[in-house]
PDB file of N, CA and C in Angstrom:
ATOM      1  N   UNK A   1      15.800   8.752 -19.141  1.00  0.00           N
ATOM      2  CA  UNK A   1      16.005   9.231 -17.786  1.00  0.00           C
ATOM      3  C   UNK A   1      15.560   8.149 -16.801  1.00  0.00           C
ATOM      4  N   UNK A   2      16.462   8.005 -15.891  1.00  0.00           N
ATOM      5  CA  UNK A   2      16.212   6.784 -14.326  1.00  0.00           C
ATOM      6  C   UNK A   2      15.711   7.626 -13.705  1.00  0.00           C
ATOM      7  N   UNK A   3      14.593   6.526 -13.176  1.00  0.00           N
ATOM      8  CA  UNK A   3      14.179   7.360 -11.788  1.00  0.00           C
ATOM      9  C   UNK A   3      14.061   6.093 -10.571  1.00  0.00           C
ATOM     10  N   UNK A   4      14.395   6.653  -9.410  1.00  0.00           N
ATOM     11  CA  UNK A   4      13.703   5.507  -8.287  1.00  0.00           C
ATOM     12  C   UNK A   4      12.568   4.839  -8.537  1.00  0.00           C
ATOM     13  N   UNK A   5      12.515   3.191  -8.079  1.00  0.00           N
ATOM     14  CA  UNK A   5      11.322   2.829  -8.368  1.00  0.00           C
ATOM     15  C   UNK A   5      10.219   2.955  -7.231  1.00  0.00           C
ATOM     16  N   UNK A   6      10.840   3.080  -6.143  1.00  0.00           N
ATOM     17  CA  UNK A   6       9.737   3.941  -5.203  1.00  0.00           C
ATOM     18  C   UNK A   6       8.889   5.120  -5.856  1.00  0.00           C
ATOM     19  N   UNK A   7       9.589   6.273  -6.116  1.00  0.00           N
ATOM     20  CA  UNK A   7       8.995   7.627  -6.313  1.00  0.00           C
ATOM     21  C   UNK A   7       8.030   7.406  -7.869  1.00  0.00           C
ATOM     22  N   UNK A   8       8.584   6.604  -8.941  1.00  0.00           N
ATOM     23  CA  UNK A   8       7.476   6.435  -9.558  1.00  0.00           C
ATOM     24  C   UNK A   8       6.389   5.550  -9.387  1.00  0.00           C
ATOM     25  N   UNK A   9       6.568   4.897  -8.267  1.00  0.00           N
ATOM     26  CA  UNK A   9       5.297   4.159  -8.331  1.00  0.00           C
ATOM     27  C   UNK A   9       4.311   5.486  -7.758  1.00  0.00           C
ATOM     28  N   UNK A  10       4.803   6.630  -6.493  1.00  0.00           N
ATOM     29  CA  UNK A  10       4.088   7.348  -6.371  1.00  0.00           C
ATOM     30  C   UNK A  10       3.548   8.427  -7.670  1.00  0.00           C
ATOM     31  N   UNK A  11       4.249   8.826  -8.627  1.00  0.00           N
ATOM     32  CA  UNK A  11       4.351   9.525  -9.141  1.00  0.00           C
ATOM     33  C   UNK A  11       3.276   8.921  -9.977  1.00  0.00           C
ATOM     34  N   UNK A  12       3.021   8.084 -10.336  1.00  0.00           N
ATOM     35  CA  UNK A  12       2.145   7.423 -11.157  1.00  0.00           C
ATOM     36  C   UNK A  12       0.566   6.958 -10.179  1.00  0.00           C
ATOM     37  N   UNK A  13       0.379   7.194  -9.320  1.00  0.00           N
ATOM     38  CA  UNK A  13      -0.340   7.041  -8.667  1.00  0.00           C
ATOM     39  C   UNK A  13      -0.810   5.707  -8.125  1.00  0.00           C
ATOM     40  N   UNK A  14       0.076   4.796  -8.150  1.00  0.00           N
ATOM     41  CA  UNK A  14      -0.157   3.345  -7.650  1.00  0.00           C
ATOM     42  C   UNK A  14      -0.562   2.799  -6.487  1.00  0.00           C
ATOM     43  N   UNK A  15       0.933   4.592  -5.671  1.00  0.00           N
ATOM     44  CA  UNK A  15       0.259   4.265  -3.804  1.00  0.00           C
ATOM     45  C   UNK A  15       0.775   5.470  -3.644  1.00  0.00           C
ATOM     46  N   UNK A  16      -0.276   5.887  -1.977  1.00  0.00           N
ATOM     47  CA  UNK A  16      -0.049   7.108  -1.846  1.00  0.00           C
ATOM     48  C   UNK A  16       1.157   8.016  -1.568  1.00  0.00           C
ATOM     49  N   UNK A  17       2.157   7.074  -0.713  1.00  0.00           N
ATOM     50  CA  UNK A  17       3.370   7.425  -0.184  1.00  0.00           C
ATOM     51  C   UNK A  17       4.158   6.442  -0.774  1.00  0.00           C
ATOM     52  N   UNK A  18       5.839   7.190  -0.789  1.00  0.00           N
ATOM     53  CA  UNK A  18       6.986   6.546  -0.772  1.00  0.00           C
ATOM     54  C   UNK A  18       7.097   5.310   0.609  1.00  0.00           C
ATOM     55  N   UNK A  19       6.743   5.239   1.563  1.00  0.00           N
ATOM     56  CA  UNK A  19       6.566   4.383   2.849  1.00  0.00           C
ATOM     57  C   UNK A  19       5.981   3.343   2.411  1.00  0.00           C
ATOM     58  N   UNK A  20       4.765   3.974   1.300  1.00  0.00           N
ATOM     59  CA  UNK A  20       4.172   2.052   1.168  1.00  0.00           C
ATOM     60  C   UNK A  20       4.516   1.572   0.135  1.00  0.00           C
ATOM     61  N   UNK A  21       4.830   2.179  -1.214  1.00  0.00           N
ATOM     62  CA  UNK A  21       5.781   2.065  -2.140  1.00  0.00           C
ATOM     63  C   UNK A  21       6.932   1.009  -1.511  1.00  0.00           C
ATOM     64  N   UNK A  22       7.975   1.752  -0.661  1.00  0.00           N
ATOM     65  CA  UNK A  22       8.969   0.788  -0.045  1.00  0.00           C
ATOM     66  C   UNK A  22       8.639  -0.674   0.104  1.00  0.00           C
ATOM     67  N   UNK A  23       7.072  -0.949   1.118  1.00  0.00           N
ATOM     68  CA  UNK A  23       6.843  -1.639   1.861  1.00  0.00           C
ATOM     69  C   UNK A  23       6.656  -2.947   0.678  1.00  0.00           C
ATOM     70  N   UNK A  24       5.678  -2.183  -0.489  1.00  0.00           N
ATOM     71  CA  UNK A  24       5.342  -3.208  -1.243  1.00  0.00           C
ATOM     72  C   UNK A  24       6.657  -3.484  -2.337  1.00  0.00           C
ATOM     73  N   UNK A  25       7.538  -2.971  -2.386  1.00  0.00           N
ATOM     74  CA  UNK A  25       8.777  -3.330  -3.313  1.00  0.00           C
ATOM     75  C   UNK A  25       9.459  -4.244  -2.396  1.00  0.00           C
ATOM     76  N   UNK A  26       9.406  -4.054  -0.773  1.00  0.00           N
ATOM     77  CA  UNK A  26      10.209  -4.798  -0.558  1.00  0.00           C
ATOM     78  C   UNK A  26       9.693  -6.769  -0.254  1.00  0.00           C
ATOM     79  N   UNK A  27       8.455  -6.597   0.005  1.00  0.00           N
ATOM     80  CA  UNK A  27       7.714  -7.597  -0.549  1.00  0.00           C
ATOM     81  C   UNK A  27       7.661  -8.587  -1.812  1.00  0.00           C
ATOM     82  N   UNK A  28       8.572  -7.872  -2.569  1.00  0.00           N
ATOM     83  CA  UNK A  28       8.182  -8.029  -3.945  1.00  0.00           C
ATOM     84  C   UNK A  28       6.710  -8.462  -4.728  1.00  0.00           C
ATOM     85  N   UNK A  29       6.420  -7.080  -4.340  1.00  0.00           N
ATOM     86  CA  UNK A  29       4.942  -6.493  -5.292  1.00  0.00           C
ATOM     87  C   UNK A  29       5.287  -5.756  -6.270  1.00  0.00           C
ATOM     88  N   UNK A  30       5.891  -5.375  -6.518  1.00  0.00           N
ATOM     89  CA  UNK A  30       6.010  -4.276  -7.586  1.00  0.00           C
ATOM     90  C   UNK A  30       6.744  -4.965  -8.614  1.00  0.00           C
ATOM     91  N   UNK A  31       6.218  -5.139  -9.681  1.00  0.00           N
ATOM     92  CA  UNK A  31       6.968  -5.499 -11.048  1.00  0.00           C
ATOM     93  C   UNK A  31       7.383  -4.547 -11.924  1.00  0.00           C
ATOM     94  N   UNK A  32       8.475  -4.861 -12.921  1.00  0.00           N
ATOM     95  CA  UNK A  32       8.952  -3.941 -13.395  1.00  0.00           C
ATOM     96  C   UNK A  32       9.179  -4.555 -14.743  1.00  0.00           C
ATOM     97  N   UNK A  33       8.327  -4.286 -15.899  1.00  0.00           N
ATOM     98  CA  UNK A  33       8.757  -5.208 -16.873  1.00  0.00           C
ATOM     99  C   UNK A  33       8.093  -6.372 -16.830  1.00  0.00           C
ATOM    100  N   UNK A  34       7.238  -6.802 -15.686  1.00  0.00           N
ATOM    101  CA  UNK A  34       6.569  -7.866 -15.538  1.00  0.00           C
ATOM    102  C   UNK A  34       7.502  -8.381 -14.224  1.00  0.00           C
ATOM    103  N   UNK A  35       8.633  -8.539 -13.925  1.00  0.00           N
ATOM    104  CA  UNK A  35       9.394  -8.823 -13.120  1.00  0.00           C
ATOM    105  C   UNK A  35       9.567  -8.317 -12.049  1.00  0.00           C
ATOM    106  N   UNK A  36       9.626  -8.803 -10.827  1.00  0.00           N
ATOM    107  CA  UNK A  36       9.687  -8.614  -9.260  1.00  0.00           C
ATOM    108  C   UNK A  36      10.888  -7.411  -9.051  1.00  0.00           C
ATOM    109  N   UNK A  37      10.797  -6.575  -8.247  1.00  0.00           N
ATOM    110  CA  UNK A  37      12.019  -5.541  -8.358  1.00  0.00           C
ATOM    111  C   UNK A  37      11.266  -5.912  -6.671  1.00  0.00           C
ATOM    112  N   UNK A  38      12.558  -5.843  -5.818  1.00  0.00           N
ATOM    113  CA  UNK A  38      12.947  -5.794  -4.286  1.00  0.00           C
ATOM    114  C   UNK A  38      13.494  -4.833  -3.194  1.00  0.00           C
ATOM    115  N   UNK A  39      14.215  -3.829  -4.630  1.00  0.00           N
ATOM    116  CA  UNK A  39      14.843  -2.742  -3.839  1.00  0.00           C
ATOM    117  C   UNK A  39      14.255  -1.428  -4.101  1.00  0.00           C
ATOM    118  N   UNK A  40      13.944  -0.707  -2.916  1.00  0.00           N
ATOM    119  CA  UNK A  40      13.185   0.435  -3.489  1.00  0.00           C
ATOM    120  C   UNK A  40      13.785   1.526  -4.391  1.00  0.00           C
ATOM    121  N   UNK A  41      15.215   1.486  -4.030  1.00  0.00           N
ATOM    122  CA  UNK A  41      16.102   2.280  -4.692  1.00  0.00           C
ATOM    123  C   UNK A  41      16.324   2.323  -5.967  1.00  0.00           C
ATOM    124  N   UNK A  42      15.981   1.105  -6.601  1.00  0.00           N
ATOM    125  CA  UNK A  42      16.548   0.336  -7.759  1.00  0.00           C
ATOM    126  C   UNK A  42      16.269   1.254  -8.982  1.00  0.00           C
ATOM    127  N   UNK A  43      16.690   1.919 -10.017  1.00  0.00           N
ATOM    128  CA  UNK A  43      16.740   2.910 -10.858  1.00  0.00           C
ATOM    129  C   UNK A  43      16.541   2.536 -12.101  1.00  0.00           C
ATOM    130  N   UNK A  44      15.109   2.959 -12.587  1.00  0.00           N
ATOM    131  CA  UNK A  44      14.320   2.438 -13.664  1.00  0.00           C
ATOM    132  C   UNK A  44      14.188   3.277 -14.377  1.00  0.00           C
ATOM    133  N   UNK A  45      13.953   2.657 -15.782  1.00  0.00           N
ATOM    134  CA  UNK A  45      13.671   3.920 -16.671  1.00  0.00           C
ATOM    135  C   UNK A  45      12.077   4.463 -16.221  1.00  0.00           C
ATOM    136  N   UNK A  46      12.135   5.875 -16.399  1.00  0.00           N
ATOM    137  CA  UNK A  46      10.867   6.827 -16.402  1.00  0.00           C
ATOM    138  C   UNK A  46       9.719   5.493 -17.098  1.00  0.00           C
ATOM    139  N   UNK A  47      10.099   5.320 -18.004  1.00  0.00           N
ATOM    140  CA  UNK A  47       9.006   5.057 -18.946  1.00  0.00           C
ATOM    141  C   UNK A  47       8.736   3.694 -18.981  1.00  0.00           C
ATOM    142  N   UNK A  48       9.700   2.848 -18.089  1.00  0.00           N
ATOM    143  CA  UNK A  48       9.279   1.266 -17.647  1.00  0.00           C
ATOM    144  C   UNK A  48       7.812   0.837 -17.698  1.00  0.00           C
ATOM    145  N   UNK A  49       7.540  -0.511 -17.873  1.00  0.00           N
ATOM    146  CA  UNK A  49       5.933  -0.895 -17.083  1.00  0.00           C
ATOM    147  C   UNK A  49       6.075  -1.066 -16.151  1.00  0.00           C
ATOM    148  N   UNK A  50       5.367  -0.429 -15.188  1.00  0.00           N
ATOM    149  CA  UNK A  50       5.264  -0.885 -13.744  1.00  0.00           C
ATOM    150  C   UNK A  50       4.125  -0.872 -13.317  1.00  0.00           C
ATOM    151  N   UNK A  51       4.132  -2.010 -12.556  1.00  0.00           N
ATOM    152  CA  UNK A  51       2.520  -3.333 -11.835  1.00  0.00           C
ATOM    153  C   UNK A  51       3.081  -3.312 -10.646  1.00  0.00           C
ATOM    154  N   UNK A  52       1.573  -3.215 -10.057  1.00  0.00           N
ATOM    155  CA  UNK A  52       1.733  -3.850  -8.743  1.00  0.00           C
ATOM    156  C   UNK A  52       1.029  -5.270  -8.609  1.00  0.00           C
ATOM    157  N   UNK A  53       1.145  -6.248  -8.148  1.00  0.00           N
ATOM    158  CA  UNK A  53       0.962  -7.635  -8.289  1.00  0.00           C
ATOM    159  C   UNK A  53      -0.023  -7.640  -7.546  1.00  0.00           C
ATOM    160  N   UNK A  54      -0.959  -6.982  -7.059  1.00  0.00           N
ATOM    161  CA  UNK A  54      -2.198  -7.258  -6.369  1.00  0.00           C
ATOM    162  C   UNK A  54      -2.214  -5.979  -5.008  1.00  0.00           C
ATOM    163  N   UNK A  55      -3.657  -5.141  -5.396  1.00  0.00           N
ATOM    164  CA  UNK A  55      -3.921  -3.872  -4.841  1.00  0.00           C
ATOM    165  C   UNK A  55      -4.207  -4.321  -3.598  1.00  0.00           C
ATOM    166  N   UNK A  56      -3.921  -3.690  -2.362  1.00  0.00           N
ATOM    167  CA  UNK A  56      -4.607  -3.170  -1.156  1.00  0.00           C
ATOM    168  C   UNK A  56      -5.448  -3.100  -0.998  1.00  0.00           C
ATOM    169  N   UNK A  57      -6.212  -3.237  -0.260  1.00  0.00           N
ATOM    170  CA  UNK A  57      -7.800  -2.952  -0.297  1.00  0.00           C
ATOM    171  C   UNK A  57      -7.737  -1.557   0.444  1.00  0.00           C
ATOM    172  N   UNK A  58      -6.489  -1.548   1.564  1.00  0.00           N
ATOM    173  CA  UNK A  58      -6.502  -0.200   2.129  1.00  0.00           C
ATOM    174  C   UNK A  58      -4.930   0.450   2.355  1.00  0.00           C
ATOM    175  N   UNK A  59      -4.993   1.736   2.889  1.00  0.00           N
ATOM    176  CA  UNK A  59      -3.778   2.136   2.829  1.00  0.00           C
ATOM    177  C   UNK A  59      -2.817   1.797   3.879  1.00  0.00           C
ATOM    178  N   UNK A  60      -3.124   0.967   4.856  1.00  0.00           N
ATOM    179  CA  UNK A  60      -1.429   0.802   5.061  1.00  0.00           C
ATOM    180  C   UNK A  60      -2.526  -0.506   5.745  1.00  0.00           C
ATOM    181  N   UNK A  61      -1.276  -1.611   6.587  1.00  0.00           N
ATOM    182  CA  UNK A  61      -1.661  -2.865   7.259  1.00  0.00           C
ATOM    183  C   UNK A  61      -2.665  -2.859   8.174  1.00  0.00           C
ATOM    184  N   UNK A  62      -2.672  -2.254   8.915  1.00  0.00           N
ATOM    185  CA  UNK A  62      -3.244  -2.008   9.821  1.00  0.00           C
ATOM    186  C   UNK A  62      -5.040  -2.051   9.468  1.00  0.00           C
ATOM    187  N   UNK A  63      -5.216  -1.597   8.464  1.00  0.00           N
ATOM    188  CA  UNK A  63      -6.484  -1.840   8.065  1.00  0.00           C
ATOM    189  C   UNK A  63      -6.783  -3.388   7.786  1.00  0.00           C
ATOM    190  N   UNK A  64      -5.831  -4.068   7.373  1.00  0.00           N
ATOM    191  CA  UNK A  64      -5.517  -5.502   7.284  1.00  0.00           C
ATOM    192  C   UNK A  64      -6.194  -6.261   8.083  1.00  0.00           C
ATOM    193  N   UNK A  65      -5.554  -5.619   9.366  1.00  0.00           N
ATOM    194  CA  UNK A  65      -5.651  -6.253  10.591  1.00  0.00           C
ATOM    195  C   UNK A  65      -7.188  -6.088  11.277  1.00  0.00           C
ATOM    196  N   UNK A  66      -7.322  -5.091  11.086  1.00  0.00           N
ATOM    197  CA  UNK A  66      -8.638  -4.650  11.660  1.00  0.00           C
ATOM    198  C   UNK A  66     -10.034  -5.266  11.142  1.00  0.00           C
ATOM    199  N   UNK A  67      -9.681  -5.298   9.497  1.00  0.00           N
ATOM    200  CA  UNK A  67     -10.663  -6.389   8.761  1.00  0.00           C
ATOM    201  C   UNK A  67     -10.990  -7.492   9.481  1.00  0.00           C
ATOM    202  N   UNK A  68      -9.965  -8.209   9.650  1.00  0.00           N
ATOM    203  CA  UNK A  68      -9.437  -9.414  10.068  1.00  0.00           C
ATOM    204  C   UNK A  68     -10.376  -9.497  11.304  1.00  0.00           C
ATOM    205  N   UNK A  69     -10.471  -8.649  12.606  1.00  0.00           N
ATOM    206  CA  UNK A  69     -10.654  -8.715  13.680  1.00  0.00           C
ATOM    207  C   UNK A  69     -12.161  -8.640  13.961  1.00  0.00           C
ATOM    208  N   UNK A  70     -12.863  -7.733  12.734  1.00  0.00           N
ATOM    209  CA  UNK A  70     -14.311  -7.416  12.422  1.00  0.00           C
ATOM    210  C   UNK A  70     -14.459  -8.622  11.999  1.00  0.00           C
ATOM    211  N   UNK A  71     -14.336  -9.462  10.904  1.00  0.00           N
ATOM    212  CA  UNK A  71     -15.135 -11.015  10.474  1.00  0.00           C
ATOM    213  C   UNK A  71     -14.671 -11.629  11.561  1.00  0.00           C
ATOM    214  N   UNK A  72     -13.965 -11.777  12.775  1.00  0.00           N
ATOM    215  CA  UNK A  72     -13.834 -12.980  13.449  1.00  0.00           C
ATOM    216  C   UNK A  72     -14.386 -12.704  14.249  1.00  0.00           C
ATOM    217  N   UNK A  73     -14.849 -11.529  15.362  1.00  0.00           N
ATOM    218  CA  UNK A  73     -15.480 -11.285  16.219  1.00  0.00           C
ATOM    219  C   UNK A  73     -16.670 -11.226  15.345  1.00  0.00           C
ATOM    220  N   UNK A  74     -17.102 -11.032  14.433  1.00  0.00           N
ATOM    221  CA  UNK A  74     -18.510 -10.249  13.407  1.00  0.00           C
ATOM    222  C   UNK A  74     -19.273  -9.164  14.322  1.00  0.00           C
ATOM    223  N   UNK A  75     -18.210  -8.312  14.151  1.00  0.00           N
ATOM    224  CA  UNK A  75     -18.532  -6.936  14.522  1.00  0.00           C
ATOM    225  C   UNK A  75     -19.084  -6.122  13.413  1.00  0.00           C
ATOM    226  N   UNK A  76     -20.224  -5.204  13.592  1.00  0.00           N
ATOM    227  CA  UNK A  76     -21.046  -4.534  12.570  1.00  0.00           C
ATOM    228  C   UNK A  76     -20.511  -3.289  12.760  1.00  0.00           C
ATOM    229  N   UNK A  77     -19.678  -2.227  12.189  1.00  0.00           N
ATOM    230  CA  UNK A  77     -19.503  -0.872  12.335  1.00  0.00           C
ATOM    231  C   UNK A  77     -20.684  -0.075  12.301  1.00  0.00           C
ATOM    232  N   UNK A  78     -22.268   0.219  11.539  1.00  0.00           N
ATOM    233  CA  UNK A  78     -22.707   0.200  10.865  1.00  0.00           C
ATOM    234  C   UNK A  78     -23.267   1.055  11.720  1.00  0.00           C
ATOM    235  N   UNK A  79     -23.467   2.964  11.926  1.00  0.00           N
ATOM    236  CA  UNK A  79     -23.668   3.262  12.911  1.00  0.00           C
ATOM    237  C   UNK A  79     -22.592   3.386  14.407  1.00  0.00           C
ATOM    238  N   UNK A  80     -21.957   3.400  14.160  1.00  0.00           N
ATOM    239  CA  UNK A  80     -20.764   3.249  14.727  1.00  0.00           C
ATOM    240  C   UNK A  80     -19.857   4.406  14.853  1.00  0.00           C
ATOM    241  N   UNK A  81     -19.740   5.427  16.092  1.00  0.00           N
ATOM    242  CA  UNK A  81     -18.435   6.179  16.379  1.00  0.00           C
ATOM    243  C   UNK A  81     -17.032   6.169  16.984  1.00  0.00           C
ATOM    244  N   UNK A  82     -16.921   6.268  15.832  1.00  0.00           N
ATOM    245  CA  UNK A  82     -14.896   5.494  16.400  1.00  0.00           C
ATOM    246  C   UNK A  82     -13.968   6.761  16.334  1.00  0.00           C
ATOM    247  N   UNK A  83     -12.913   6.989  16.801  1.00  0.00           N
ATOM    248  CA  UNK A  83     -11.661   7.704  16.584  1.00  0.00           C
ATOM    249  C   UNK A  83     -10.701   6.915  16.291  1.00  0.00           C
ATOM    250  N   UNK A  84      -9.655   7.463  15.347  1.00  0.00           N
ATOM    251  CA  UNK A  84      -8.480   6.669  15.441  1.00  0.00           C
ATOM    252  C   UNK A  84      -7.332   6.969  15.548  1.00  0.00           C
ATOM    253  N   UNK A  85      -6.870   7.203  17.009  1.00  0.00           N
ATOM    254  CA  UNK A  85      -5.899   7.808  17.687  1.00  0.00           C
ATOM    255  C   UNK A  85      -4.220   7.695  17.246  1.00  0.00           C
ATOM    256  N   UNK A  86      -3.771   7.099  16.415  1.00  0.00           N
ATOM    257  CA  UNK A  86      -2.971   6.579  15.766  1.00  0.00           C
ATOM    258  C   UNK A  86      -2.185   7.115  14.963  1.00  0.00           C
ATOM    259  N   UNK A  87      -0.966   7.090  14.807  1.00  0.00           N
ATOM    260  CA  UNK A  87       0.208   8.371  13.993  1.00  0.00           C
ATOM    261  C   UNK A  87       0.542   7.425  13.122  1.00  0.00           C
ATOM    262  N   UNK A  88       0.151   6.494  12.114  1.00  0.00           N
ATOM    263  CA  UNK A  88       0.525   5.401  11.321  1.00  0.00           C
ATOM    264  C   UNK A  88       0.134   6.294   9.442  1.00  0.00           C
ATOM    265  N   UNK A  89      -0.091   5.092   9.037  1.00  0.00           N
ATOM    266  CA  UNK A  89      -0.602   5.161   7.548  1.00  0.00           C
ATOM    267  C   UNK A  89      -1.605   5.412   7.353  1.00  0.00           C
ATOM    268  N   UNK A  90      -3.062   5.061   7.981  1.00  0.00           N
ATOM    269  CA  UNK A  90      -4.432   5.555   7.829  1.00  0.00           C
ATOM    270  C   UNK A  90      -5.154   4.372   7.709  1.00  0.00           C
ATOM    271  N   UNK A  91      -4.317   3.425   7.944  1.00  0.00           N
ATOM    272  CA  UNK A  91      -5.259   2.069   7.207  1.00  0.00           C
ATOM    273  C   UNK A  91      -6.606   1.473   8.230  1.00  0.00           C
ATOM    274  N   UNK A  92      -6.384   2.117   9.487  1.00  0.00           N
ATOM    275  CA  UNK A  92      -7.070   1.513  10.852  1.00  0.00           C
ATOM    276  C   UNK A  92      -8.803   2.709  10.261  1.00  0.00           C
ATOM    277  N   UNK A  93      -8.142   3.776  10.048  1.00  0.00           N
ATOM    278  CA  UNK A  93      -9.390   4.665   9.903  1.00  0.00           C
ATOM    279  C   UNK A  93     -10.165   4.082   7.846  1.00  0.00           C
ATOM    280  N   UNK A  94      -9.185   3.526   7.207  1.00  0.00           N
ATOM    281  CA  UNK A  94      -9.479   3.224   6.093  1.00  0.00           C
ATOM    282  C   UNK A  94     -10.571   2.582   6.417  1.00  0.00           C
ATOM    283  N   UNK A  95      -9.986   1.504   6.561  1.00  0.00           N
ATOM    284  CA  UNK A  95     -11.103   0.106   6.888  1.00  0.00           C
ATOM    285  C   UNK A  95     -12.356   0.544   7.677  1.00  0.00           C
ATOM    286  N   UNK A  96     -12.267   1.456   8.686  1.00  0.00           N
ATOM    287  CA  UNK A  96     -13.923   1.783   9.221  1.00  0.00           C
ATOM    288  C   UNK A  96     -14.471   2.891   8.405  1.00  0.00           C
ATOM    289  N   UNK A  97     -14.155   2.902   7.353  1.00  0.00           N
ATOM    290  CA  UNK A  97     -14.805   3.786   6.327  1.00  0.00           C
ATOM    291  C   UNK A  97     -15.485   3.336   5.789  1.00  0.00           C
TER     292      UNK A  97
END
């Protein structure tokens, strides 16, 4: 049986959503067989190997970014009340976790 290689990467618990699934297939992160797969659509067997070529530290970019912005300013969260007003992936509230 084929399945999308988006939905099993969720299905397997690799990443939380089909959105970042996409994001990282279309990157080519996601291996399949050992090999780069690009399209999220792309129709794999159920029972394929599938890798991701190097984990996230958080769930979507944005936490990326925010890392990024804490070591260059060297901002200490530590004690720290934040909101994070934001309709995205979670990655902004990841990272101040």
């Amino acid at each position: 049986m084929k399945k999308r290689l988006d939905i099993l990467l969720v299905e397997r618990g690799l990443v939380q959503s089909r959105e970042r699934a996409k994001a990282l297939i279309m990157e080519g992160k996601a291996l399949v067989g050992g090999v780069p797969s690009t399209k999220a659509g792309a129709m794999v067997a159920a029972d394929s190997d599938i890798a991701l070529k190097e984990g996230m530290p958080f769930v979507g970019r944005g936490g990326l970014k925010l890392e990024a912005a804490l070591e260059h300013f060297r901002i200490d969260l530590e004690g720290v009340i934040a909101m994070d007003v934001g309709a995205s992936t979670g990655g902004f509230t990841d990272c101040m976790l």
